[in-house]
C-alpha atoms as a PDB file:
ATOM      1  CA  UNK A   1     128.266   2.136  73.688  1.00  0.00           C
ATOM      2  CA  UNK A   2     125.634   3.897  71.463  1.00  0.00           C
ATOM      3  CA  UNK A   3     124.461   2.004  68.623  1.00  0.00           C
ATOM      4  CA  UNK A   4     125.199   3.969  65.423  1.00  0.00           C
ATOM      5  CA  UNK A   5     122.291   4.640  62.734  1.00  0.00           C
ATOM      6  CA  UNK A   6     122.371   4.723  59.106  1.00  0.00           C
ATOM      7  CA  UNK A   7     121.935   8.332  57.961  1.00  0.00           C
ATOM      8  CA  UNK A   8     118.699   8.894  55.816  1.00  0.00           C
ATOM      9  CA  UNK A   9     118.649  11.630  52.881  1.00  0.00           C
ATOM     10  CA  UNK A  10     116.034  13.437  50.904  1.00  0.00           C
ATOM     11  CA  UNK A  11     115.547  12.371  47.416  1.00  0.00           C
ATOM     12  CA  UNK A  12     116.384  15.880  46.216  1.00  0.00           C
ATOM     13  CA  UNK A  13     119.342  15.777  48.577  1.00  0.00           C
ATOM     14  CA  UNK A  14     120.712  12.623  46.404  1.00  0.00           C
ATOM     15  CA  UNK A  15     119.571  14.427  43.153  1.00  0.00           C
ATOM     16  CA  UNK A  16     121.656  16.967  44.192  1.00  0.00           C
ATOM     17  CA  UNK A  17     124.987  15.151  44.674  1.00  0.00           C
ATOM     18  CA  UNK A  18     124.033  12.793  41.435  1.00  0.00           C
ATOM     19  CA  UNK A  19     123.862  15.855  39.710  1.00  0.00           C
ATOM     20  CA  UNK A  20     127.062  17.563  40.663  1.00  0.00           C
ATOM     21  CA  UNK A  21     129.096  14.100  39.957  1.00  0.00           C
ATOM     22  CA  UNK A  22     127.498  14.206  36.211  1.00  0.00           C
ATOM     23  CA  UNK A  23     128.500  18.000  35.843  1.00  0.00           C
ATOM     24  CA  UNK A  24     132.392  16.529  36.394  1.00  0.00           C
ATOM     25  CA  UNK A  25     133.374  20.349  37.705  1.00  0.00           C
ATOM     26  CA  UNK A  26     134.721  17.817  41.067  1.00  0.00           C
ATOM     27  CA  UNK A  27     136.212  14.589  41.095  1.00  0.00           C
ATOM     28  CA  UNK A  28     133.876  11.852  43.752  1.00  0.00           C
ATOM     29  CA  UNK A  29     136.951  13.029  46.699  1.00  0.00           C
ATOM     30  CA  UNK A  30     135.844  16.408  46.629  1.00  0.00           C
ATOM     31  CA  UNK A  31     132.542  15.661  45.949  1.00  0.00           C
ATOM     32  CA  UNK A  32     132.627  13.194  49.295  1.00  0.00           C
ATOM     33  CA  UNK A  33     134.107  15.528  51.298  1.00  0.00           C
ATOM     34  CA  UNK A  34     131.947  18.795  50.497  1.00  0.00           C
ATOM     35  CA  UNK A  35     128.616  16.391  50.799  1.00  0.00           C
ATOM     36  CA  UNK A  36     130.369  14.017  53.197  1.00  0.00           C
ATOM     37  CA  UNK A  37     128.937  11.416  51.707  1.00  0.00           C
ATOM     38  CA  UNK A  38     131.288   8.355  50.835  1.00  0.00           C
ATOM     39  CA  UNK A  39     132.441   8.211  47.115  1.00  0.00           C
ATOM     40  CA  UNK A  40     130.758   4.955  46.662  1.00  0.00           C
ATOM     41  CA  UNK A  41     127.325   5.874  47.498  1.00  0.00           C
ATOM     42  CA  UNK A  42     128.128   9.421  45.195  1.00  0.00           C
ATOM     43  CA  UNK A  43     128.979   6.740  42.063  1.00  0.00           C
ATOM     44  CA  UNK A  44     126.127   4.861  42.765  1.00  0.00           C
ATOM     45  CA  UNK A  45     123.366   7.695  43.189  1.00  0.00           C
ATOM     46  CA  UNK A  46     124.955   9.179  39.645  1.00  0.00           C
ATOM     47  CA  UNK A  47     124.467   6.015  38.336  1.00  0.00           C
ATOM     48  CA  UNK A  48     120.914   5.014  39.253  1.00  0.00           C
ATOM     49  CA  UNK A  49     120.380   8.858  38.934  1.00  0.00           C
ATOM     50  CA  UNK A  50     121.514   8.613  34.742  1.00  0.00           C
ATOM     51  CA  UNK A  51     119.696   4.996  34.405  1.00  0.00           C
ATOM     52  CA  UNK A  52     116.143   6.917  35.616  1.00  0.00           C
ATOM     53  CA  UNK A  53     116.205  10.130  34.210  1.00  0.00           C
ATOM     54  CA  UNK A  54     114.111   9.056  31.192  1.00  0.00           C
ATOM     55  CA  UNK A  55     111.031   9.036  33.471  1.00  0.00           C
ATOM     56  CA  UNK A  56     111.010  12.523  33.789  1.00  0.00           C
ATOM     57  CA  UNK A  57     110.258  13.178  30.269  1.00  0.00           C
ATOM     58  CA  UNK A  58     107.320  10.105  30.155  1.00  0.00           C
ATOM     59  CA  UNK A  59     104.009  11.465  30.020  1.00  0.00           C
ATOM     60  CA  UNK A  60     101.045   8.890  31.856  1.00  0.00           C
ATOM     61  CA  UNK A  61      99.398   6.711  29.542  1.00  0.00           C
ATOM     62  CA  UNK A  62      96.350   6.450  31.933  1.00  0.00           C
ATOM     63  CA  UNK A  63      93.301   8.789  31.189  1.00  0.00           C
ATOM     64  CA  UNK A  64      92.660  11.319  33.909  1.00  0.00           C
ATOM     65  CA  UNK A  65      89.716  10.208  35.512  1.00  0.00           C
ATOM     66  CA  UNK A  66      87.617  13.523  36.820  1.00  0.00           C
ATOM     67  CA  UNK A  67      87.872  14.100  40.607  1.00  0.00           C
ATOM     68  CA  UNK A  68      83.866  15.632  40.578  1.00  0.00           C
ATOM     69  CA  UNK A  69      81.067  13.921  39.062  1.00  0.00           C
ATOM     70  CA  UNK A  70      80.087  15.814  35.940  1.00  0.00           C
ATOM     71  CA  UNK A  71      76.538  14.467  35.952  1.00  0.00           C
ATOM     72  CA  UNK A  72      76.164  16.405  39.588  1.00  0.00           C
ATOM     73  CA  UNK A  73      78.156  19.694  38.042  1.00  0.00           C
ATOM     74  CA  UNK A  74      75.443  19.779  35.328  1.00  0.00           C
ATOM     75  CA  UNK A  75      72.738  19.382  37.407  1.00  0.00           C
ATOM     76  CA  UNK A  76      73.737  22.873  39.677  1.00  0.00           C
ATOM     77  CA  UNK A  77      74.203  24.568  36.330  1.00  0.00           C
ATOM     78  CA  UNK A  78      70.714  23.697  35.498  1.00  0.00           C
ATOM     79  CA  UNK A  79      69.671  25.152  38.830  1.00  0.00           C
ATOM     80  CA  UNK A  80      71.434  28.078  38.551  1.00  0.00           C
ATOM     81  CA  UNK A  81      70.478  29.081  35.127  1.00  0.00           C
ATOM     82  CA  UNK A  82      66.569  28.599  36.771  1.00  0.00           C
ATOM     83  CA  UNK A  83      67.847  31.099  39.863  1.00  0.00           C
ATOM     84  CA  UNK A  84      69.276  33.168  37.642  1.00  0.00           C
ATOM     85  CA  UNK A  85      66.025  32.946  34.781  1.00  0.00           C
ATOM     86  CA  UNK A  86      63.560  34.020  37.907  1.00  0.00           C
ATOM     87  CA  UNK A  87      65.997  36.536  39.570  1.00  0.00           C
ATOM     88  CA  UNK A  88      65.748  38.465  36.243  1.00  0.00           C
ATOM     89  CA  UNK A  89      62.044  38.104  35.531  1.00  0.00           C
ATOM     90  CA  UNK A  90      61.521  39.481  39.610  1.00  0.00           C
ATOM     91  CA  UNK A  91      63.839  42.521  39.059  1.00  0.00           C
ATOM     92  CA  UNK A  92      62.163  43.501  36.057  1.00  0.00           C
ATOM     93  CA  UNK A  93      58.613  43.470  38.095  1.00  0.00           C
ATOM     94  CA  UNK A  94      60.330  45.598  40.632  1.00  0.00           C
ATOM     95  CA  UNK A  95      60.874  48.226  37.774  1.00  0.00           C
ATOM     96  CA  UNK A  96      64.780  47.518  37.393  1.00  0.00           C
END
C-alpha cells in the first residue's frame, strides 16, 4: 500500500481559486470540481485570502537602506572627473 501525500499548491495557484470564489460567477461545487480542490479548503483560502488583502496596498515603513556605499560611489566620481580633466588637457596638446 502506497502512502498517500498531501498535495502542495503555489500561492498564486490559491490566489487564483480565492479569487474566483469572491467573483461568485460559481458556487464552491463547481468551483471544487473545475480546481478539484475540496470546497472547504476553497472557503477557507477566500477567507484568509479577503482577511489579507489589505497588505497589498501597505507601503514599508522602514527606510531603504542603499545596497552600495555612497562614500565609495563619490570617491570614483572624483576619479573620473580627474581622468576625464587630464584626457581633455592631453587631446588638446595633440592639436584636437
Amino acid at each position: 500500500m502506497k502512502k498517500q501525500t498531501r498535495r502542495q499548491f503555489t500561492t498564486a495557484f490559491k490566489a487564483k481559486v480565492a479569487l474566483e470564489a469572491i467573483k461568485g460567477q460559481y458556487t464552491l461545487a463547481e468551483l471544487a470540481k473545475k480546481f478539484e480542490v475540496n470546497q472547504v479548503v476553497i472557503s477557507r483560502w477566500k477567507a484568509e485570502f479577503q482577511a489579507n488583502m489589505a497588505v497589498v496596498f501597505e507601503k514599508e515603513r522602514r527606510p531603504s537602506e542603499p545596497d552600495v556605499d555612497t562614500q565609495e560611489l563619490f570617491a570614483q566620481i572624483g576619479q573620473l572627473r580627474v581622468e576625464n580633466e587630464f584626457l581633455k588637457k592631453s587631446f588638446k596638446k595633440l592639436g584636437g
